[in-house]
Protein backbone atom coordinates (compact mmCIF):
# COMPACT_ATOMS: atom_id res chain seq x y z
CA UNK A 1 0.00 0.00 0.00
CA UNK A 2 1.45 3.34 -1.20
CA UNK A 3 0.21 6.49 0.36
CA UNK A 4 1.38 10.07 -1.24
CA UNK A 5 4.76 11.59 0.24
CA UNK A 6 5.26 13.96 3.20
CA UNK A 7 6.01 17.49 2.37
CA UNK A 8 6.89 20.53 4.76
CA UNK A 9 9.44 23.22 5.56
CA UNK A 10 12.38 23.49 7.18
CA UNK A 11 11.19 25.51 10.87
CA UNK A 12 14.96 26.53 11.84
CA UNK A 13 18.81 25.20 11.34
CA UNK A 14 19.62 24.44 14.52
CA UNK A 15 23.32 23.37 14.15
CA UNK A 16 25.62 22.31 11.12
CA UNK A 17 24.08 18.76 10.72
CA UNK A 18 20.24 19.78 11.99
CA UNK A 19 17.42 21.03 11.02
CA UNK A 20 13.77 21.32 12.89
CA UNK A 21 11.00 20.99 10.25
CA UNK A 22 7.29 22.19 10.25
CA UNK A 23 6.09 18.38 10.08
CA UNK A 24 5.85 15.69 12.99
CA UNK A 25 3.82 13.15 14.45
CA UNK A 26 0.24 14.38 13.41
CA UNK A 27 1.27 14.44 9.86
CA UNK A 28 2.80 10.24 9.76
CA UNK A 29 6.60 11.50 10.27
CA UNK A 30 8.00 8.96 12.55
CA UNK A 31 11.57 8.11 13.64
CA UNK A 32 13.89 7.08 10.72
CA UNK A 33 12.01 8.73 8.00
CA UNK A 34 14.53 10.10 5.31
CA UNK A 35 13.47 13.75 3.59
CA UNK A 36 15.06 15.64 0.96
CA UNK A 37 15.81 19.66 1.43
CA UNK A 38 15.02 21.39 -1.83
CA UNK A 39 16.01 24.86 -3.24
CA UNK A 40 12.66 25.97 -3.32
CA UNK A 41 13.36 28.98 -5.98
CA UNK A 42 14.83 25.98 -8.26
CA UNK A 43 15.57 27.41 -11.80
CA UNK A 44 13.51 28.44 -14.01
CA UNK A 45 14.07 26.61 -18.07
CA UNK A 46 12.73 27.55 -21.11
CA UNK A 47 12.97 26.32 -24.60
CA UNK A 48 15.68 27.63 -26.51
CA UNK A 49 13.80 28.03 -29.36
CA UNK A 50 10.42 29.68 -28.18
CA UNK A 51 11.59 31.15 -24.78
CA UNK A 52 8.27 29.20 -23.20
CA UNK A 53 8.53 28.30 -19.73
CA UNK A 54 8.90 24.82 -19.47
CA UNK A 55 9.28 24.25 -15.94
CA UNK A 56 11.22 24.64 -12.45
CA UNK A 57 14.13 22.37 -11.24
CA UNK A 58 14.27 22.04 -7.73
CA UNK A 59 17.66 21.07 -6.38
CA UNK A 60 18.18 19.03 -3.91
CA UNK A 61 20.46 20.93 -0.94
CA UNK A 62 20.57 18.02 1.63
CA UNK A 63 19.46 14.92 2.92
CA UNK A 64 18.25 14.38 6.48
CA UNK A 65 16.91 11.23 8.49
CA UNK A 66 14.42 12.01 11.50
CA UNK A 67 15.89 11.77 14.87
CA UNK A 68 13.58 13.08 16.95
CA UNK A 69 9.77 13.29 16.32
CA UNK A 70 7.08 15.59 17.96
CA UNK A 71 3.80 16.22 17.66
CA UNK A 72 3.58 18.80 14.84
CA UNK A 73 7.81 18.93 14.26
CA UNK A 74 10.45 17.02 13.94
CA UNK A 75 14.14 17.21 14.02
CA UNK A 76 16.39 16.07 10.70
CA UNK A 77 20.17 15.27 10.51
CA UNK A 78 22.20 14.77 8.18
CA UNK A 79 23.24 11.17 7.26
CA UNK A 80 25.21 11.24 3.93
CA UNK A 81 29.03 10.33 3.85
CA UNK A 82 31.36 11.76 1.50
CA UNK A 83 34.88 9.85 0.87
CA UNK A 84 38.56 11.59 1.63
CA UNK A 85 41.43 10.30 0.71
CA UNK A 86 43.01 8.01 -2.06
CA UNK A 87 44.25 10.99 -3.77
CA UNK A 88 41.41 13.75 -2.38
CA UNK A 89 42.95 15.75 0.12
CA UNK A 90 41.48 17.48 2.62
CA UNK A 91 44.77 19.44 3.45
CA UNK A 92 45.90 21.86 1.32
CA UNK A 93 49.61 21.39 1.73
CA UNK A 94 49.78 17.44 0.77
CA UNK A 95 49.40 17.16 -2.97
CA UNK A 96 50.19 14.78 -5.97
CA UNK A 97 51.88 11.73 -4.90
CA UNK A 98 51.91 11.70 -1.22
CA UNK A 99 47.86 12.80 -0.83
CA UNK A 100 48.23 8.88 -2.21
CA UNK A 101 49.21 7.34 0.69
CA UNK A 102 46.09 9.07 2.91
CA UNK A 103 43.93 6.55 4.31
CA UNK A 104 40.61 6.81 3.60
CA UNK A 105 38.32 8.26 5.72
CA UNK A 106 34.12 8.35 5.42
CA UNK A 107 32.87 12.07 6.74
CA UNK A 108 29.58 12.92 7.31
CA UNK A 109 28.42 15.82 4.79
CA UNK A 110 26.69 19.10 6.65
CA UNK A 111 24.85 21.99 6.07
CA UNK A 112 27.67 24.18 5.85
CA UNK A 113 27.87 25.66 2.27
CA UNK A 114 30.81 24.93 0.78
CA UNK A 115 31.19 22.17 2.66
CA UNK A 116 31.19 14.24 15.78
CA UNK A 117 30.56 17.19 17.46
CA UNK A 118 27.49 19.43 16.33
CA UNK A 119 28.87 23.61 15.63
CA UNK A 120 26.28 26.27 15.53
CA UNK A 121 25.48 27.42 12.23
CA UNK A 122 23.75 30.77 11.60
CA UNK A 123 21.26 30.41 8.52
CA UNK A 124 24.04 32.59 6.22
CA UNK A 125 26.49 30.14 6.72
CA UNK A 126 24.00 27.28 5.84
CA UNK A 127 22.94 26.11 2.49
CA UNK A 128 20.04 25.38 3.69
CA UNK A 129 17.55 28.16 4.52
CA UNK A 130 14.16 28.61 6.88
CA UNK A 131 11.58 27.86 4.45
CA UNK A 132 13.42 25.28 2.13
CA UNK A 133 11.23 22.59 1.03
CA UNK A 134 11.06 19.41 2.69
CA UNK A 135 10.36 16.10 0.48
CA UNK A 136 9.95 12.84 1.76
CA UNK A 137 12.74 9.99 0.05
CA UNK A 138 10.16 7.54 -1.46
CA UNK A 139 11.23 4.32 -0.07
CA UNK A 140 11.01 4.99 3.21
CA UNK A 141 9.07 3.33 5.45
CA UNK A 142 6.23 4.66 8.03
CA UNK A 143 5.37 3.18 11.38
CA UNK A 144 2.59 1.15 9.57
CA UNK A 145 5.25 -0.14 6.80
CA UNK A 146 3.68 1.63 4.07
CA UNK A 147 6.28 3.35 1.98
CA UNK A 148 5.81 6.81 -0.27
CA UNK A 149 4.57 6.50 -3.82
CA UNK A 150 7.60 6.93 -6.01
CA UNK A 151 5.76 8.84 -8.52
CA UNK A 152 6.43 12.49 -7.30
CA UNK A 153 7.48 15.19 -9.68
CA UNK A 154 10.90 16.67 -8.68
CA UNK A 155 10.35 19.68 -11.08
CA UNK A 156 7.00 21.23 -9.31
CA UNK A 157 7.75 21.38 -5.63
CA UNK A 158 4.85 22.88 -3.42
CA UNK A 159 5.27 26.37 -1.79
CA UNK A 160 1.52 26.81 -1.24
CA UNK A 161 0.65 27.68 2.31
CA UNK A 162 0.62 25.10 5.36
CA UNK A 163 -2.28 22.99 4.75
CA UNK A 164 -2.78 22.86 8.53
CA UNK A 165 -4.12 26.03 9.09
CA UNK A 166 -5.73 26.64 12.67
């Protein structure tokens, strides 16, 4: 049984691999869930030949897995590794043939643009932004094992208003 994804906001960055977003309990986000954070201006294309808009491309900033779960928010952090080593450096002084010999090491990406223990992050240091789409990973599973239908559009993401209105 497929059910249609989970979509929010990000509420506030709260440090360089967290982010509180404007969707919890109430709306089927449970522990583990995996969302997307999406430019929400995206980029505008048109055809070469007729300058008609043909769409928006929303990019995808970050990835986040719920860690803690509320009633109407939830806190995201960051999960993806990135490799170093085996010829990438992350120091600037080893080069060529000796950045080689570097072991390999698995980092965990942040929110830092450009870019343990958790550093504040102020919102112009972040990639992400307040107000950044959230998109649920299809895949993922809910408490009740149903998973989001893969069939979402990544080039119309919603920026209506919050459906739950009070």
């Amino acid at each position: 049984m497929s059910r249609e994804p989970i979509t929010g906001k990000v509420a506030r960055i709260l440090n360089e691999r967290e982010v509180a977003i404007n969707r919890g309990r109430e709306d089927g986000v449970t522990d583990g869930m995996r969302f997307a954070i999406v430019d929400i201006a995206g980029e505008d294309i048109r055809d070469p030949d007729t300058n008609a808009y043909l769409g928006s491309l929303g990019r995808e900033k970050a990835r986040v897995a719920i860690v803690e779960v509320s009633d109407r928010m939830s806190v995201g952090r960051t999960y993806e590794t990135t490799s170093i080593g085996y010829g990438a450096s992350p120091f600037t002084a080893l080069s060529g043939f000796s950045a080689l010999f570097l072991p390999r090491q698995e980092v965990v990406k942040t929110l830092r643009s450009g870019a343990g223990t958790f550093k504040p992050l102020s919102e112009d240091e972040s990639a992400v932004k307040v107000g950044d789409l959230i998109r649920e990973i299809p895949g993922t599973p809910d408490a009740t094992g149903a998973s989001a239908s893969t069939s979402t559009q990544r080039d119309s993401p919603e920026t209506g208003s919050d459906p739950r209105s009070d």
